[in-house]
PDB file of N, CA and C in Angstrom:
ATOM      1  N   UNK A   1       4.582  -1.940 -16.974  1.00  0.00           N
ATOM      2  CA  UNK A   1       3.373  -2.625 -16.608  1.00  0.00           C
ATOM      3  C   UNK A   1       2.759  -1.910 -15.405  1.00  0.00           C
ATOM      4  N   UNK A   2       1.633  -1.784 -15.003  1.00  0.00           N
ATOM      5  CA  UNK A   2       1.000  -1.476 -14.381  1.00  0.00           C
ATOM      6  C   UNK A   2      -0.070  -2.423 -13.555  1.00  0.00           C
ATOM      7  N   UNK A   3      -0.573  -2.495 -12.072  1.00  0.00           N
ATOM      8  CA  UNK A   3      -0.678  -2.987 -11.140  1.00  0.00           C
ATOM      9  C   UNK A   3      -2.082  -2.289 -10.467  1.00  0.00           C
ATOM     10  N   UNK A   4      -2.667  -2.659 -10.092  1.00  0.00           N
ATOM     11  CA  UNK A   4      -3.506  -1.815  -9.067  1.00  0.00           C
ATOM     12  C   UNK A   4      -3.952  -2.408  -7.633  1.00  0.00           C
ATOM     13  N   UNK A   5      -3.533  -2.249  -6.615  1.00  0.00           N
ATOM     14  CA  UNK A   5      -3.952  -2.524  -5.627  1.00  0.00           C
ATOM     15  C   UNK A   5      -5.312  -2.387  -4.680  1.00  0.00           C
ATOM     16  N   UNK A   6      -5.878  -2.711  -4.105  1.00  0.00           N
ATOM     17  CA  UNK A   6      -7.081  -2.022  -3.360  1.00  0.00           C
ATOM     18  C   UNK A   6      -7.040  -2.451  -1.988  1.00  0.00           C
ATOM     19  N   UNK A   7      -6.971  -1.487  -0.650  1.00  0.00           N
ATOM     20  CA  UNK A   7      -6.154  -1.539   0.298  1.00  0.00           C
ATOM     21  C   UNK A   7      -7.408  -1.015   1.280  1.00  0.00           C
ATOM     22  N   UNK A   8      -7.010  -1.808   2.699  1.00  0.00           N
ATOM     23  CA  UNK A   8      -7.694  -1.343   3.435  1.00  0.00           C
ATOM     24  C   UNK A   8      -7.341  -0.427   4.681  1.00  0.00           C
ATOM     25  N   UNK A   9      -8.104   0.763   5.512  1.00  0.00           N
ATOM     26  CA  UNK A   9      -7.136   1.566   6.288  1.00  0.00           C
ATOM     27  C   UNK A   9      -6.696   2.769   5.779  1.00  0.00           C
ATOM     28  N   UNK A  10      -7.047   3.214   4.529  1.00  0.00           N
ATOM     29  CA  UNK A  10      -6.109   3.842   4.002  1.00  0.00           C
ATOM     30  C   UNK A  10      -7.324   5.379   4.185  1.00  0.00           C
ATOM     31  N   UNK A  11      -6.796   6.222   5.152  1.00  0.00           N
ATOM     32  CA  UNK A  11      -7.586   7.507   5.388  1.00  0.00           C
ATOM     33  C   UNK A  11      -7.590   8.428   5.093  1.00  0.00           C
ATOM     34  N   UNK A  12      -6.179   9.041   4.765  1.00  0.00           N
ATOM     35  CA  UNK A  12      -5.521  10.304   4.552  1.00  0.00           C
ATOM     36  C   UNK A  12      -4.466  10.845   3.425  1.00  0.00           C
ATOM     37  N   UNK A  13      -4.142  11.732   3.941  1.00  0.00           N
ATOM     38  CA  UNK A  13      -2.569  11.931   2.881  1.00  0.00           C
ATOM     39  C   UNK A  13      -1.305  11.030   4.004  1.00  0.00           C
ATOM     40  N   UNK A  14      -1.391  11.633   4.981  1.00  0.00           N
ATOM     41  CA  UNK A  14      -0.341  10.642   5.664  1.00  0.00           C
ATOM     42  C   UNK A  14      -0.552   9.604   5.566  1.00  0.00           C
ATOM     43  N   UNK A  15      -1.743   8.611   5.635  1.00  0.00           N
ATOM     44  CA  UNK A  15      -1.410   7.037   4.780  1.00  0.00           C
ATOM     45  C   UNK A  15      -0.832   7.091   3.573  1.00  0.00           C
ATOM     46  N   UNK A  16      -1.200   7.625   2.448  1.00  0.00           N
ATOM     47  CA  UNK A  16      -0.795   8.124   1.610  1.00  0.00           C
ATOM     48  C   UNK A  16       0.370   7.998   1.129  1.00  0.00           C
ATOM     49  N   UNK A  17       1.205   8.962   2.029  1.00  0.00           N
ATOM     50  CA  UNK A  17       2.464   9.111   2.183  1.00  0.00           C
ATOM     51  C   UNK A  17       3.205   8.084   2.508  1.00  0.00           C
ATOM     52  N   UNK A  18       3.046   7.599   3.644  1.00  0.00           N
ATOM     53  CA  UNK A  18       3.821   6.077   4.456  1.00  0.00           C
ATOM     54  C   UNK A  18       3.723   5.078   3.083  1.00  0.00           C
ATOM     55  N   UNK A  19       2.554   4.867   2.389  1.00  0.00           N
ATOM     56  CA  UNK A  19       2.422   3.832   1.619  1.00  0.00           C
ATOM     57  C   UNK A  19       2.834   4.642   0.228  1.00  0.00           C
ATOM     58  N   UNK A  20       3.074   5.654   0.160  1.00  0.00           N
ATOM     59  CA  UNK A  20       4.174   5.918  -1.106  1.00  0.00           C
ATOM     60  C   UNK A  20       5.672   5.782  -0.848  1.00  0.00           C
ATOM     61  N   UNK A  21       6.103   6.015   0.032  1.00  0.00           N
ATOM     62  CA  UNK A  21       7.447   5.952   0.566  1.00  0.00           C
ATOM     63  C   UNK A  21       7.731   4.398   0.541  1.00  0.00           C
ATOM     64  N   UNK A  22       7.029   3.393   1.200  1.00  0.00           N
ATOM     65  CA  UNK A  22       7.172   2.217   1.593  1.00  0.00           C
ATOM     66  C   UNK A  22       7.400   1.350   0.551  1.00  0.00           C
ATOM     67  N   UNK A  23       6.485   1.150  -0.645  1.00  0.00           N
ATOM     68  CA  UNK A  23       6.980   0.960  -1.631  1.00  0.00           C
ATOM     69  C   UNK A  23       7.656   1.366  -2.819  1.00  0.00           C
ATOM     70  N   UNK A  24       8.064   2.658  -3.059  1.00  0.00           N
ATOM     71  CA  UNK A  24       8.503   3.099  -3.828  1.00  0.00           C
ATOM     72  C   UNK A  24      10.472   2.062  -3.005  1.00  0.00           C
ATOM     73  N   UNK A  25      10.642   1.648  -2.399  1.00  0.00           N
ATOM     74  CA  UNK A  25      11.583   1.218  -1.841  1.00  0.00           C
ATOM     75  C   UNK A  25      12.010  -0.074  -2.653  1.00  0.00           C
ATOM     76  N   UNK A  26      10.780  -0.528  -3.068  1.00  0.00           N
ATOM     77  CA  UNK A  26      11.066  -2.277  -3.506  1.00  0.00           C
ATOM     78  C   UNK A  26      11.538  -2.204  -4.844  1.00  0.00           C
ATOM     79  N   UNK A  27      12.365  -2.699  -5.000  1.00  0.00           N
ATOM     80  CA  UNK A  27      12.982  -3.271  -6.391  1.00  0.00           C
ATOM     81  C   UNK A  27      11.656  -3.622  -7.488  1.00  0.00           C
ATOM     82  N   UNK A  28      12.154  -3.612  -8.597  1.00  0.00           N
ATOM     83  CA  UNK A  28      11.109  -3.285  -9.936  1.00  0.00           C
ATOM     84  C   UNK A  28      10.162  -1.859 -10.133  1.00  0.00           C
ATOM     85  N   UNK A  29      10.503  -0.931  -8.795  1.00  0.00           N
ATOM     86  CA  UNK A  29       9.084  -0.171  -8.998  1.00  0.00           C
ATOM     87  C   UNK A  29       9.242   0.739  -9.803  1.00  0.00           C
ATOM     88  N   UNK A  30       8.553   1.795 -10.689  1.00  0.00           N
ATOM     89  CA  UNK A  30       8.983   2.856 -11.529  1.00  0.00           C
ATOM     90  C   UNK A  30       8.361   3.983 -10.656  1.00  0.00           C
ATOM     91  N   UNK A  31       7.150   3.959 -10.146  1.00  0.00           N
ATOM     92  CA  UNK A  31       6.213   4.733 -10.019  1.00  0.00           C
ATOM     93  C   UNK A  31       5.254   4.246  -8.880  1.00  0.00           C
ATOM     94  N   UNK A  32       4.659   4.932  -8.048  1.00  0.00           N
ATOM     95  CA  UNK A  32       3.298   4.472  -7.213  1.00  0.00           C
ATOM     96  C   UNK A  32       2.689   5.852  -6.748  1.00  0.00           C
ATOM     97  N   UNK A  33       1.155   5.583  -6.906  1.00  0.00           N
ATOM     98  CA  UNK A  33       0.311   6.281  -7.003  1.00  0.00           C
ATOM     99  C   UNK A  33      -0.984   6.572  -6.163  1.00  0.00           C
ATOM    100  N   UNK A  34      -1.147   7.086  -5.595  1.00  0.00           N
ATOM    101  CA  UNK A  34      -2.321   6.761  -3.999  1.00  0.00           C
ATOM    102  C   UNK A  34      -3.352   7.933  -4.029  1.00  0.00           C
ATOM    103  N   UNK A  35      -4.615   6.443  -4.137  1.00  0.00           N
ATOM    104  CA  UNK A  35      -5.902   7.655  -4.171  1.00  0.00           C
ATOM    105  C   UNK A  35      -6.562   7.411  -2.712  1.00  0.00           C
ATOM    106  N   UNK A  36      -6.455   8.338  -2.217  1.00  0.00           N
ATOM    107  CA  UNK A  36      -7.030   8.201  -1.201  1.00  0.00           C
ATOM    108  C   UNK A  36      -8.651   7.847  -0.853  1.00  0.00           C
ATOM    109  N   UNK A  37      -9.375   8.687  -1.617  1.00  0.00           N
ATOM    110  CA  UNK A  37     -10.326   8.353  -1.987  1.00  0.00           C
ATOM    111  C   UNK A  37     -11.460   6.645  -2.378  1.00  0.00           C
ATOM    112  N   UNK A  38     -10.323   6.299  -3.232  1.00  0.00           N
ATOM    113  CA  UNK A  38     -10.914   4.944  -3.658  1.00  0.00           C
ATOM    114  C   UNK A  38     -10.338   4.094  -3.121  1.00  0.00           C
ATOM    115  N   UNK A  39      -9.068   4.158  -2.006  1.00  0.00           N
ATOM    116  CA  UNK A  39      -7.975   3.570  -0.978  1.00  0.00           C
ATOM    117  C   UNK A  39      -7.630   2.228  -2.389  1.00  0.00           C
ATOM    118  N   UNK A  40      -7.421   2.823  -3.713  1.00  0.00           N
ATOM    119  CA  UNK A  40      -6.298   1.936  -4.912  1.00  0.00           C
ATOM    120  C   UNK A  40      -5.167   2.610  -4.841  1.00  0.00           C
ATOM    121  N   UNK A  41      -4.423   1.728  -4.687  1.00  0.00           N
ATOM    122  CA  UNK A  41      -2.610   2.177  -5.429  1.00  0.00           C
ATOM    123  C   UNK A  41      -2.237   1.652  -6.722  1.00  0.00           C
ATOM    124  N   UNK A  42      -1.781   2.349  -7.130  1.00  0.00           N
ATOM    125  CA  UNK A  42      -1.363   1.987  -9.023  1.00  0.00           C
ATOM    126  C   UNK A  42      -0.100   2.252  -8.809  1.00  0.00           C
ATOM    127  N   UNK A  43       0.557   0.947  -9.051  1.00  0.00           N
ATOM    128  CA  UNK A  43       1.810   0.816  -9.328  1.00  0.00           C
ATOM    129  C   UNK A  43       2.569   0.501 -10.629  1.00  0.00           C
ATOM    130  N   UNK A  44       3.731   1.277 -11.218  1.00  0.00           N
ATOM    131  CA  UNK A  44       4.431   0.811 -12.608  1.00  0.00           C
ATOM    132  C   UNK A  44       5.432   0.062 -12.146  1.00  0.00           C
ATOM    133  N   UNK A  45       5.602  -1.043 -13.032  1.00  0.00           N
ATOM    134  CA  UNK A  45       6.656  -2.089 -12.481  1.00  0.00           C
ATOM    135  C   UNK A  45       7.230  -2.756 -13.600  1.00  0.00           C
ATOM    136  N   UNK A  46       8.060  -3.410 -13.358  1.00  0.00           N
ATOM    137  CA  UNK A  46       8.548  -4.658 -14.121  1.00  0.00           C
ATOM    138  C   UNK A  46       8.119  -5.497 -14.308  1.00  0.00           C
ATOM    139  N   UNK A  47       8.426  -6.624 -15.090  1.00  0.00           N
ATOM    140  CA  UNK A  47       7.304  -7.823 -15.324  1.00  0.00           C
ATOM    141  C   UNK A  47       7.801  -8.760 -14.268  1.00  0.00           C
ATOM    142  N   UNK A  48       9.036  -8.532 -13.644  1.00  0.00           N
ATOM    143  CA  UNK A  48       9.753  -9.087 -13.031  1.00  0.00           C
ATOM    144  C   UNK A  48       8.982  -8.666 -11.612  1.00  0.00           C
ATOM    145  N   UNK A  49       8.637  -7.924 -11.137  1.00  0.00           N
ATOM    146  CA  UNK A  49       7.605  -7.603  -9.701  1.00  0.00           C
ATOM    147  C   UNK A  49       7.177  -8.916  -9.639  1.00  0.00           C
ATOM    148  N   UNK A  50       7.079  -9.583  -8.684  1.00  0.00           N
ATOM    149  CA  UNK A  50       6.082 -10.339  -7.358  1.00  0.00           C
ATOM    150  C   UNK A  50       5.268  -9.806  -6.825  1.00  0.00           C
ATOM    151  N   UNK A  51       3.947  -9.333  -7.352  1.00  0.00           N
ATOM    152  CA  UNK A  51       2.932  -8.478  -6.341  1.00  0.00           C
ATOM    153  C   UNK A  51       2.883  -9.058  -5.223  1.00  0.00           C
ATOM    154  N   UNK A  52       3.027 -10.424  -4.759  1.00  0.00           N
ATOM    155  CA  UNK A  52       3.252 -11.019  -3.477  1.00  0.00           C
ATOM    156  C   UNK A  52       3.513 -10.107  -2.381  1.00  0.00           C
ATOM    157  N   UNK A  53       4.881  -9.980  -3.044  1.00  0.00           N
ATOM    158  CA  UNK A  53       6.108  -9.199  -2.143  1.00  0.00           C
ATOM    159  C   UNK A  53       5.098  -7.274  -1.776  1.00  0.00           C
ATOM    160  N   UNK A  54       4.799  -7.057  -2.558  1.00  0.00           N
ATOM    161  CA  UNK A  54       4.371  -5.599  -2.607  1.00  0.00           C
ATOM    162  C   UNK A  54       3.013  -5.601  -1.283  1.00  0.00           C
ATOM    163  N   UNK A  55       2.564  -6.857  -1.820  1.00  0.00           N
ATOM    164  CA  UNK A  55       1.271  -6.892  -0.506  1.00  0.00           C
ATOM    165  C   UNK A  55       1.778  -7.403   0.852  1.00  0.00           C
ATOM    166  N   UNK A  56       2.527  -7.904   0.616  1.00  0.00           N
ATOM    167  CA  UNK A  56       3.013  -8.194   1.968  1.00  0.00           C
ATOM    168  C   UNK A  56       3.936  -7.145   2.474  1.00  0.00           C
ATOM    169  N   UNK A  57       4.596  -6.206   2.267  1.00  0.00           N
ATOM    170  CA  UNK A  57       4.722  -4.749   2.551  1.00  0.00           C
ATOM    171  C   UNK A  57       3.748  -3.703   3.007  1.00  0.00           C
ATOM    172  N   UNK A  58       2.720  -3.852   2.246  1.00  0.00           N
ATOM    173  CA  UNK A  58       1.342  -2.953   2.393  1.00  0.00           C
ATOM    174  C   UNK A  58       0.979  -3.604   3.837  1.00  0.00           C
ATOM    175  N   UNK A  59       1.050  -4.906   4.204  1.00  0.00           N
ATOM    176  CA  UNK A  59       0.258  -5.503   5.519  1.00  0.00           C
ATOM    177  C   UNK A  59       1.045  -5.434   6.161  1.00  0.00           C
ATOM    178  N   UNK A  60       2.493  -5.143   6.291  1.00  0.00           N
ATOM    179  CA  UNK A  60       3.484  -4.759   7.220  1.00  0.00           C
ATOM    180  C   UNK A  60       3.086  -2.924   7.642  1.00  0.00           C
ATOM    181  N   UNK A  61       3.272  -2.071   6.796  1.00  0.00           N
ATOM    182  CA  UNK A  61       2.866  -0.870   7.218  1.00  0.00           C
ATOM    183  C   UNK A  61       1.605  -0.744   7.531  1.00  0.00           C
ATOM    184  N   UNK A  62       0.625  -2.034   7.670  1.00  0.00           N
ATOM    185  CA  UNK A  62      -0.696  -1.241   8.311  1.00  0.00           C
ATOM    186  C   UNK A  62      -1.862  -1.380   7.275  1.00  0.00           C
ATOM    187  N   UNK A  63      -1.782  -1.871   5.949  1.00  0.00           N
ATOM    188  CA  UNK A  63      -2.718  -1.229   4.868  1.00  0.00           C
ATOM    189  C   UNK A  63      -2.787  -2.917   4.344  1.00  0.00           C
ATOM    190  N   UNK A  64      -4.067  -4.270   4.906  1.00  0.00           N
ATOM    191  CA  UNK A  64      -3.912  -4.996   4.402  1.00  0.00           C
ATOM    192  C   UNK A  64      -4.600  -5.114   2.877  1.00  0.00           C
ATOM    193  N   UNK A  65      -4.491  -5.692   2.224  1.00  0.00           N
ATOM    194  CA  UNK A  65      -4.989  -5.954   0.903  1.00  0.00           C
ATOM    195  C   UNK A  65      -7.185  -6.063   1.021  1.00  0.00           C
ATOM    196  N   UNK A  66      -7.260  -5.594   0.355  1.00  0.00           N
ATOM    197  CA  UNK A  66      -8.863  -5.856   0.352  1.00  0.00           C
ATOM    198  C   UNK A  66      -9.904  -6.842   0.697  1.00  0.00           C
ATOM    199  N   UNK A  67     -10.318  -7.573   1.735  1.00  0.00           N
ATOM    200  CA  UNK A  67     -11.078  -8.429   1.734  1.00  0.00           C
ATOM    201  C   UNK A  67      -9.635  -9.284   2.560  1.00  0.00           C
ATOM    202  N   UNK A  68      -8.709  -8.921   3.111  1.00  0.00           N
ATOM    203  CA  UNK A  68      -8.036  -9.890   4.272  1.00  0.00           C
ATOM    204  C   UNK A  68      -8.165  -9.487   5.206  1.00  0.00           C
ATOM    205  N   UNK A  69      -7.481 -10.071   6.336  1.00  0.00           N
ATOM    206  CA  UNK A  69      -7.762 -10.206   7.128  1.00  0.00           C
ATOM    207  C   UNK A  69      -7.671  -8.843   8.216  1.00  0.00           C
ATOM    208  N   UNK A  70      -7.975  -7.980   8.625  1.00  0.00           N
ATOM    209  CA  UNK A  70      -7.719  -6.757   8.894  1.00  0.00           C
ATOM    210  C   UNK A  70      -7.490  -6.626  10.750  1.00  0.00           C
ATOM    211  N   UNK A  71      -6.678  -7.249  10.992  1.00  0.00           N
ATOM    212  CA  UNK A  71      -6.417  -7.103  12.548  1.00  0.00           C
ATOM    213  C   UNK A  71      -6.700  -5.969  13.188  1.00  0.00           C
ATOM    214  N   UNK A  72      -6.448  -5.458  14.943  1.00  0.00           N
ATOM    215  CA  UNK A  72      -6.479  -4.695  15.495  1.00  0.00           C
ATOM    216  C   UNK A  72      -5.017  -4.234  14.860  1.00  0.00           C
ATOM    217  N   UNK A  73      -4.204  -5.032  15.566  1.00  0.00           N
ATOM    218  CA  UNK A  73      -2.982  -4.357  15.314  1.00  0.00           C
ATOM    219  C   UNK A  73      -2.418  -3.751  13.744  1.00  0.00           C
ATOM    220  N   UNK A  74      -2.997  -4.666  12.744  1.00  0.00           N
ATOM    221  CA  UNK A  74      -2.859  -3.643  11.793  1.00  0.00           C
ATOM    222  C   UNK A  74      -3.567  -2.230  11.303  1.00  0.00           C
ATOM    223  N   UNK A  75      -4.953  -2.004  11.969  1.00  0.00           N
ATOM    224  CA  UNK A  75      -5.583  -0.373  12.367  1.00  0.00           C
ATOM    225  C   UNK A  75      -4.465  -0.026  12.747  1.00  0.00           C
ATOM    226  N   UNK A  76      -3.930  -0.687  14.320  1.00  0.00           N
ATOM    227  CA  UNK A  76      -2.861   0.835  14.781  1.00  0.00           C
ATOM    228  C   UNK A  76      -2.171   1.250  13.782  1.00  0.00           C
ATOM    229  N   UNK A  77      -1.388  -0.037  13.244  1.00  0.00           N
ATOM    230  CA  UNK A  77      -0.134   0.480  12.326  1.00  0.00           C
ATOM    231  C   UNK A  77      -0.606   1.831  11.547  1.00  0.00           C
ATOM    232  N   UNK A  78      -1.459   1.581  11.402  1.00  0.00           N
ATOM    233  CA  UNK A  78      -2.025   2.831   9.290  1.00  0.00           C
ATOM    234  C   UNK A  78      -2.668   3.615  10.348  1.00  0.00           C
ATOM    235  N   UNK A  79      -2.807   4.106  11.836  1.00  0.00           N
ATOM    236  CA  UNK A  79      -3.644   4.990  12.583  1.00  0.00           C
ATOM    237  C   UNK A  79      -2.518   6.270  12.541  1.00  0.00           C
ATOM    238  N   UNK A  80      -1.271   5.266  13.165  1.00  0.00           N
ATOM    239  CA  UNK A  80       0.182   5.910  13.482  1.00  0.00           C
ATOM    240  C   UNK A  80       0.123   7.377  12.110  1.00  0.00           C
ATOM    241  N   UNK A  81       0.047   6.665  10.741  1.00  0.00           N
ATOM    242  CA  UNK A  81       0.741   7.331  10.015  1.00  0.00           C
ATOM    243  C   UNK A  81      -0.441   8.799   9.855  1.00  0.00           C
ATOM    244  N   UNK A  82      -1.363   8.326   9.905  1.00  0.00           N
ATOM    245  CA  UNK A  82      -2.719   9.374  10.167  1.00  0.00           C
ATOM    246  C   UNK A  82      -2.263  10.945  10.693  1.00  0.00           C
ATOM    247  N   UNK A  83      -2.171  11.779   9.873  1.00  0.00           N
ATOM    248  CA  UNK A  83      -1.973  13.239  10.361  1.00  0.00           C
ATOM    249  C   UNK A  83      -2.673  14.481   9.930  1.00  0.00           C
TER     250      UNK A  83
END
């Protein structure tokens, strides 16, 4: 199954990166995919995934979900990974 996210923050290849690493970590994932460009992630998963869980990862490293709430402190986080 497949997933698509749309994320905010997301600038570079080093976001990119942080947010490929970060979830490729969570249980169910097969695959994740980062356009920098259109700041979507496409994820392959199980039917068993909780996208819950996946967005609330993304707003831990910095990259909240589209249209939430986008703190200061979550800029720094996704600034950090910026290279």
């Amino acid at each position: 199954m497949k997933s698509t996210i749309v994320v905010q923050n997301l600038k570079c290849g080093g976001c990119a990166n942080t947010i490929k690493k970060g979830i490729e970590k969570l249980k169910d994932i097969s695959n994740v995919e980062v356009d920098v460009t259109t700041s979507k992630i496409v994820i392959e998963h199980s039917d068993a995934l909780n996208l819950n869980i996946v967005e609330e990862n993304l707003l831990k490293l910095g990259y909240p979900k589209e249209n939430s709430n986008n703190t200061f402190k979550t800029k720094a986080k996704s600034f950090v990974s910026c290279g």
